[in-house]
Protein backbone atom coordinates (compact mmCIF):
# COMPACT_ATOMS: atom_id res chain seq x y z
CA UNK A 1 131.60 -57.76 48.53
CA UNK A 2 132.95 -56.18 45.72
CA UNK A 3 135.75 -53.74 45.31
CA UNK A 4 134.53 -50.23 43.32
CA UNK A 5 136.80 -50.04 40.85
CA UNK A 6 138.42 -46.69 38.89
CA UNK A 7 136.32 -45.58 36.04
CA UNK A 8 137.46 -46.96 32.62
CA UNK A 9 140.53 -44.21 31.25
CA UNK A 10 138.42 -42.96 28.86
CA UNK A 11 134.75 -42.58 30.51
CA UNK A 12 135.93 -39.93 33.29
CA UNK A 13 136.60 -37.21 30.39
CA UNK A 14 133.55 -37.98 28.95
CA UNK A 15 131.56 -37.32 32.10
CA UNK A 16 132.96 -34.26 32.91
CA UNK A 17 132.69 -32.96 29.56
CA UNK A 18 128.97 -33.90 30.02
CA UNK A 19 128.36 -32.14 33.22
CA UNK A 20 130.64 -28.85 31.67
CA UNK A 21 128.01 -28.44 28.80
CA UNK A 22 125.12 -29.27 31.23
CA UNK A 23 125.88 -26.40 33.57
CA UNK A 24 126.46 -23.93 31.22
CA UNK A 25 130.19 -23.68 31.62
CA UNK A 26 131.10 -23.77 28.00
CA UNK A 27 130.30 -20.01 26.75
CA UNK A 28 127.71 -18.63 25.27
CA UNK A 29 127.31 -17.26 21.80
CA UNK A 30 129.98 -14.46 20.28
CA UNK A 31 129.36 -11.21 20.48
CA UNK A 32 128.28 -10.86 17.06
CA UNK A 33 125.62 -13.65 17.11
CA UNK A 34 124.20 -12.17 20.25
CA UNK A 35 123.98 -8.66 19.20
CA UNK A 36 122.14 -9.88 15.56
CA UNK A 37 119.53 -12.00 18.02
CA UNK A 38 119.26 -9.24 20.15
CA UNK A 39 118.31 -6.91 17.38
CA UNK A 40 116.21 -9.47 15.55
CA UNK A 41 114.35 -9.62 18.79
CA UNK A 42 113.94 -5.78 19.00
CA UNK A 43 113.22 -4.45 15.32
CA UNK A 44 109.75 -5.65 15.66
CA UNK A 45 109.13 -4.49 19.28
CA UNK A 46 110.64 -0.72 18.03
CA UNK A 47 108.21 -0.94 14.94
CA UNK A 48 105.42 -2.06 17.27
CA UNK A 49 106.09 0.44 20.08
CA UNK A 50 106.58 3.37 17.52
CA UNK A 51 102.94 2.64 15.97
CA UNK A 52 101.12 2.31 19.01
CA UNK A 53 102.68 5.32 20.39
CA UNK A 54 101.25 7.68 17.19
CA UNK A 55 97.94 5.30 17.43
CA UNK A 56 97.63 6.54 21.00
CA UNK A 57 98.85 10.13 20.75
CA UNK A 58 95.74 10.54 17.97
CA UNK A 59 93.31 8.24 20.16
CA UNK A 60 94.23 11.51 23.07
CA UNK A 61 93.70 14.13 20.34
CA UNK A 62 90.39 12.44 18.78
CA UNK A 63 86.73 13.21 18.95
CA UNK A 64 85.46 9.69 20.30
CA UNK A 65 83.33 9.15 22.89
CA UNK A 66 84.93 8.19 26.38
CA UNK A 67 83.80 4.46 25.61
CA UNK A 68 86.01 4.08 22.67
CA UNK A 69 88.77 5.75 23.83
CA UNK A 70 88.98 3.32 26.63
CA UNK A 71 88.80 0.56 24.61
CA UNK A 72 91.36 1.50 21.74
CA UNK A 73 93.90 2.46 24.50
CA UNK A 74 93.67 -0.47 26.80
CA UNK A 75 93.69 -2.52 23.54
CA UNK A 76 96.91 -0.68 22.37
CA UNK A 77 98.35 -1.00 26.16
CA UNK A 78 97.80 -4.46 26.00
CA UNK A 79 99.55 -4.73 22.33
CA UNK A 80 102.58 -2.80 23.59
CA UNK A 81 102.60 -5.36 26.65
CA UNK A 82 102.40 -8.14 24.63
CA UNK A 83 105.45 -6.83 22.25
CA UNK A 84 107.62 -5.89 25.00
CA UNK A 85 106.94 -9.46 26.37
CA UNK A 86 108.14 -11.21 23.06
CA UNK A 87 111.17 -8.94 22.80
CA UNK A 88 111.82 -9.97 26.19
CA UNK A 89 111.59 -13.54 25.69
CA UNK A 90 113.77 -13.17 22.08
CA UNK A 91 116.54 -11.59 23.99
CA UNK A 92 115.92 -14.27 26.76
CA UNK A 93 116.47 -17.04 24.21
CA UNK A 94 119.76 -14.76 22.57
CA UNK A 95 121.11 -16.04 25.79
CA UNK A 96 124.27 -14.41 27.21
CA UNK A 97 127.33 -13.31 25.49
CA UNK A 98 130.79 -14.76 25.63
CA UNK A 99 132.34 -11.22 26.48
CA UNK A 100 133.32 -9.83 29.86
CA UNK A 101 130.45 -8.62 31.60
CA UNK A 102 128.37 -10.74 29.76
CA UNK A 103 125.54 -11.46 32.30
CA UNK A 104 125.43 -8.39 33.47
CA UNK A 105 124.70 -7.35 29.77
CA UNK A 106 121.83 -10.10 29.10
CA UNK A 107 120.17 -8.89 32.79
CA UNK A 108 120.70 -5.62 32.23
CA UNK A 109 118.61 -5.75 28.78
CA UNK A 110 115.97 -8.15 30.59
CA UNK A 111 115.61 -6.26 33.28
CA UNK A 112 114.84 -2.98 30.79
CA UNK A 113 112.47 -4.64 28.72
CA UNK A 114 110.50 -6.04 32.14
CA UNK A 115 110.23 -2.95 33.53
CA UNK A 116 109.18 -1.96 30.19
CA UNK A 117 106.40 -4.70 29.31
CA UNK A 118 105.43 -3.99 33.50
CA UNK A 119 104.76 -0.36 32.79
CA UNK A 120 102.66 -0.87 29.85
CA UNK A 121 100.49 -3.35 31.54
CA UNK A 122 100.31 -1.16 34.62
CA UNK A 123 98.68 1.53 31.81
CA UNK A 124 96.80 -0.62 30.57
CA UNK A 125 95.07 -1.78 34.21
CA UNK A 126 94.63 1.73 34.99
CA UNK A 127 92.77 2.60 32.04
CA UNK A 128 90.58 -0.43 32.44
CA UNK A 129 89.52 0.38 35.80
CA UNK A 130 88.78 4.21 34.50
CA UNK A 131 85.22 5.48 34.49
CA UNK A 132 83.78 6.16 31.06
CA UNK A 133 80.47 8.55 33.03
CA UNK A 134 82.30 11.52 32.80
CA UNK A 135 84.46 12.46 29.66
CA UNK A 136 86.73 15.25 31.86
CA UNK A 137 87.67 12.67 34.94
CA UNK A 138 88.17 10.16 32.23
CA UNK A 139 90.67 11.83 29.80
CA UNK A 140 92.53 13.27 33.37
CA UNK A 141 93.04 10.04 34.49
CA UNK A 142 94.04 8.61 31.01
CA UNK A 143 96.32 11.40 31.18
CA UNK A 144 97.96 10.17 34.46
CA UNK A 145 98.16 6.85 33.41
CA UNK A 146 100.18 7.94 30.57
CA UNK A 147 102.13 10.71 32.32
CA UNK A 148 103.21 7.86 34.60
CA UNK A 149 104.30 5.60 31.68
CA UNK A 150 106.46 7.82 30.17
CA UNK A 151 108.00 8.10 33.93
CA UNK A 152 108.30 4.58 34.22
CA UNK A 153 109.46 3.83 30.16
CA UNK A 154 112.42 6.48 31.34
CA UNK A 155 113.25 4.99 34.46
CA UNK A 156 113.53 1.52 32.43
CA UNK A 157 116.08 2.33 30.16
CA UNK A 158 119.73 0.25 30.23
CA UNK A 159 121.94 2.23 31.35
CA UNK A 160 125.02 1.07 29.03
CA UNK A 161 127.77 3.63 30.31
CA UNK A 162 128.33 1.09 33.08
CA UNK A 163 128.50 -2.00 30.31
CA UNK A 164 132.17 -1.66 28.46
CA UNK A 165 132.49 -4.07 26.13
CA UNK A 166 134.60 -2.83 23.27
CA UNK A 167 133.29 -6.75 21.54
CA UNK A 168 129.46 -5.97 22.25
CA UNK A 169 129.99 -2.52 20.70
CA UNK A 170 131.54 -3.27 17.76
CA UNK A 171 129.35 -6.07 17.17
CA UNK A 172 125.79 -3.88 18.05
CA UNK A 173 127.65 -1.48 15.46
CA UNK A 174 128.93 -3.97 12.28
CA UNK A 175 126.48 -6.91 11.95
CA UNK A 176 123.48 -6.47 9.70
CA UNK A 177 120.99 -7.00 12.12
CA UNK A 178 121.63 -3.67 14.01
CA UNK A 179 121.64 -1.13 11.34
């Protein structure tokens, strides 16, 4: 029977630097890089959610037949869920900063843009299951499904007066990305 032996001088360091970089112990990106993913991940979703927002506010205001109405809002729900989704993911991938508070940063923003891409779809179920028969019990209930939207976009935003980090804001505020 053999004796285990020590692990070779210079294979132990090795091995722990391994397992260091494997759980995630070795920091994530500055705050500048994460800021500039962050708002590379969000400049299209703004653009996206700004556009379907007037699309929708003339779709309320225009003279088409319940049938169409329906079908240009869910498909704009559905395009504002989708967009909320991929700025989700791109801040998912921006990972989480190397600043204090840093997780609670990266879940705060997640957690805002879930709630976010949640309400949409929730609008855009609602509509879906509206009946087109009558125009007046149509457009009341498109109204309540976007009355209840704007409740829940409100209720999703980050609250950042909780976040201090002096790095995060000066980065959000100097690096190209963000203006």
């Amino acid at each position: 029977m053999r004796t285990p032996r020590a692990p070779a001088a210079g294979i132990l360091p090795a091995v722990l630097c391994t397992l260091v970089l494997l759980t995630g112990c070795a920091g994530g990106p500055t705050a500048p890089a994460w800021a500039a993913s962050v708002c590379e991940a969000l400049a299209p979703w703004r653009l996206e959610i700004n556009a379907l927002t007037s699309s929708a506010q003339q779709q309320m205001t225009a003279q088409t037949t319940p049938a169409q109405a329906k079908e240009n809002l869910v498909r704009m729900m559905a395009g504002a869920e989708q967009a909320s989704e991929t700025a989700r993911r791109g801040v998912a991938d921006a990972g989480v900063p190397d600043v204090a508070q840093g997780e609670e940063v990266s879940r705060g923003f997640l957690d805002s843009l879930t709630e976010v891409r949640d309400a949409y779809g929730k609008a855009r179920r609602t509509i879906e299951g509206l009946s087109i028969g009558q125009s007046g019990p149509f457009y009341d209930g498109v109204k309540a499904a976007v009355d209840t939207l704007n409740e829940e976009y409100d209720a999703s935003s980050l609250d950042t007066s909780k976040l201090d980090s002096p790095e995060l804001k000066q980065a959000f505020d100097e690096v190209p990305e963000c203006r």
